[in-house]
Protein backbone atom coordinates (compact mmCIF):
# COMPACT_ATOMS: atom_id res chain seq x y z
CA UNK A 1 -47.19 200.00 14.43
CA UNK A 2 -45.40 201.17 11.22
CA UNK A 3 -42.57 200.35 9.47
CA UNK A 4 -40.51 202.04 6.98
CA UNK A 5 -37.45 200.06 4.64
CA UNK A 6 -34.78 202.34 4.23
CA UNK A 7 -34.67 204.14 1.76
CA UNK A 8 -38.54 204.87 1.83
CA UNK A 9 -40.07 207.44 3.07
CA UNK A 10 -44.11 207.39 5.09
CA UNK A 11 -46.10 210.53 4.85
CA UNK A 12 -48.22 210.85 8.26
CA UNK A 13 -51.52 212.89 8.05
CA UNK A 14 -53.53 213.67 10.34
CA UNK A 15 -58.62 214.79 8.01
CA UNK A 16 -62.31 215.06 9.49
CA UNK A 17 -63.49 211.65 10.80
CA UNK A 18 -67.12 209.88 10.70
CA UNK A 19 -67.89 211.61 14.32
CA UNK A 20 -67.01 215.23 12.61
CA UNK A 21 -63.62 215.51 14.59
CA UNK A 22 -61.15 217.30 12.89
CA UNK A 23 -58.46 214.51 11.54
CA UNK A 24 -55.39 216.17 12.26
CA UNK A 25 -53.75 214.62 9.32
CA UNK A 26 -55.46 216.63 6.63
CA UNK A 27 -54.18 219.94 7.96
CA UNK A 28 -50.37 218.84 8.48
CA UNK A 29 -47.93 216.29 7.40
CA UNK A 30 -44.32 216.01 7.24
CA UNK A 31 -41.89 213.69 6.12
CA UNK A 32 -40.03 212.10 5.16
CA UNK A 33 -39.45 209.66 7.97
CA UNK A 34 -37.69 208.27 8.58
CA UNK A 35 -35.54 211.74 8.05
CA UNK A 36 -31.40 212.25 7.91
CA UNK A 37 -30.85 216.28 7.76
CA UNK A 38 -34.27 217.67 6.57
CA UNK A 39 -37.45 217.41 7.40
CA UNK A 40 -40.56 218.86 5.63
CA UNK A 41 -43.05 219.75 7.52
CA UNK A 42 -46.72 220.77 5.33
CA UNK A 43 -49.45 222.74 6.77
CA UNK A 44 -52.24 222.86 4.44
CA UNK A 45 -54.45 225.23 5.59
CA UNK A 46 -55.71 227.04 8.61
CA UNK A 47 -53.59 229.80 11.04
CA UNK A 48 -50.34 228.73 11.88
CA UNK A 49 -49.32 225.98 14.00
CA UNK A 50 -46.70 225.69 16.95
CA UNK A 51 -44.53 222.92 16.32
CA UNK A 52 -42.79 220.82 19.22
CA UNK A 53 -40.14 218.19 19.03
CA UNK A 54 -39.70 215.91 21.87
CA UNK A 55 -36.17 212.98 22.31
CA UNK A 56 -37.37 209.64 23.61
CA UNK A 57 -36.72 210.86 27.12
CA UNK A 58 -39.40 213.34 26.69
CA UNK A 59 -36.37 216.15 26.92
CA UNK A 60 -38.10 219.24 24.98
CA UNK A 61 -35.04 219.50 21.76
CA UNK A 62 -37.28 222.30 19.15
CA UNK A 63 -40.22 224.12 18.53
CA UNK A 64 -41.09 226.35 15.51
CA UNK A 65 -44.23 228.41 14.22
CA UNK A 66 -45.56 226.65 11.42
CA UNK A 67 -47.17 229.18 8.68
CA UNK A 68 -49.62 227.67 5.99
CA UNK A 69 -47.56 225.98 3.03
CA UNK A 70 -44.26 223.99 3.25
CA UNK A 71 -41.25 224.61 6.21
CA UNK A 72 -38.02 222.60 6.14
CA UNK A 73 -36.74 222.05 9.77
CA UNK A 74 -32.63 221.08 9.61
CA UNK A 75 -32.30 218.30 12.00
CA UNK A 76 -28.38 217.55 10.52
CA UNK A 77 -27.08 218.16 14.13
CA UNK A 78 -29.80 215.95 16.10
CA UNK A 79 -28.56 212.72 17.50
CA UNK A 80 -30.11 209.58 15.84
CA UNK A 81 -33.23 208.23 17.39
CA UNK A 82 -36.79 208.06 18.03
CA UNK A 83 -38.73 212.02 18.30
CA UNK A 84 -42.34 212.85 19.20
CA UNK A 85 -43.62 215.45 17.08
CA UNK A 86 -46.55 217.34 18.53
CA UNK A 87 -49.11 219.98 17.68
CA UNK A 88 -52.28 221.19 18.69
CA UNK A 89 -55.61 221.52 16.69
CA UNK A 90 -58.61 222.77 18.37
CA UNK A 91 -56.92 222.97 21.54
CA UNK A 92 -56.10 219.17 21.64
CA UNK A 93 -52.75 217.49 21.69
CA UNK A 94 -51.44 215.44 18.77
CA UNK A 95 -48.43 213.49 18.98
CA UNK A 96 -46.69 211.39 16.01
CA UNK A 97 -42.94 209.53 16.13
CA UNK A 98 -40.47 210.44 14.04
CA UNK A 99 -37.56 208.76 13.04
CA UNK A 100 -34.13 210.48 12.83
CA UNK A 101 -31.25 207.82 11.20
């Protein structure tokens, strides 16, 4: 598990591995999180990405098309708590936590 002080911030990746997987950290990243009002989200290179954001209950609350560079996603009116963040690379499912304080 992670853990992040307030008033830090923890950049997740996701880059190829030893068994020539692609690392899904090395095409996107956001941060920072945990996040009050904006979040960054980075997508370094490839076609763009669909973006979903998930509450703890696993209610769907966002999605967005992510295009190659930087996006800012305004989560000001979310409620504070725990998000899964997914996207898919190569048709497979990746899922990170994010923080919203």
């Amino acid at each position: 598990s992670t853990f992040c002080a307030a008033g830090t911030s923890q950049l997740i990746q996701v880059g190829p591995n030893a068994s020539g997987e692609v690392d899904r950290s090395s095409i996107l990243s956001f941060f920072p999180n945990p996040v009050s009002e904006m979040l960054t989200v980075e997508l370094k290179s490839g076609p763009a990405l669909d973006i979903r954001f998930w509450n703890a209950q696993g209610i769907f609350v966002h999605g967005e098309q992510i295009l190659e560079g930087q996006t800012q996603i305004g989560l000001e009116a979310w409620p504070a708590g725990l998000y899964w963040v997914e996207w898919q690379v190569e048709g497979r499912s990746s899922f990170h936590r994010l923080l919203k304080f």
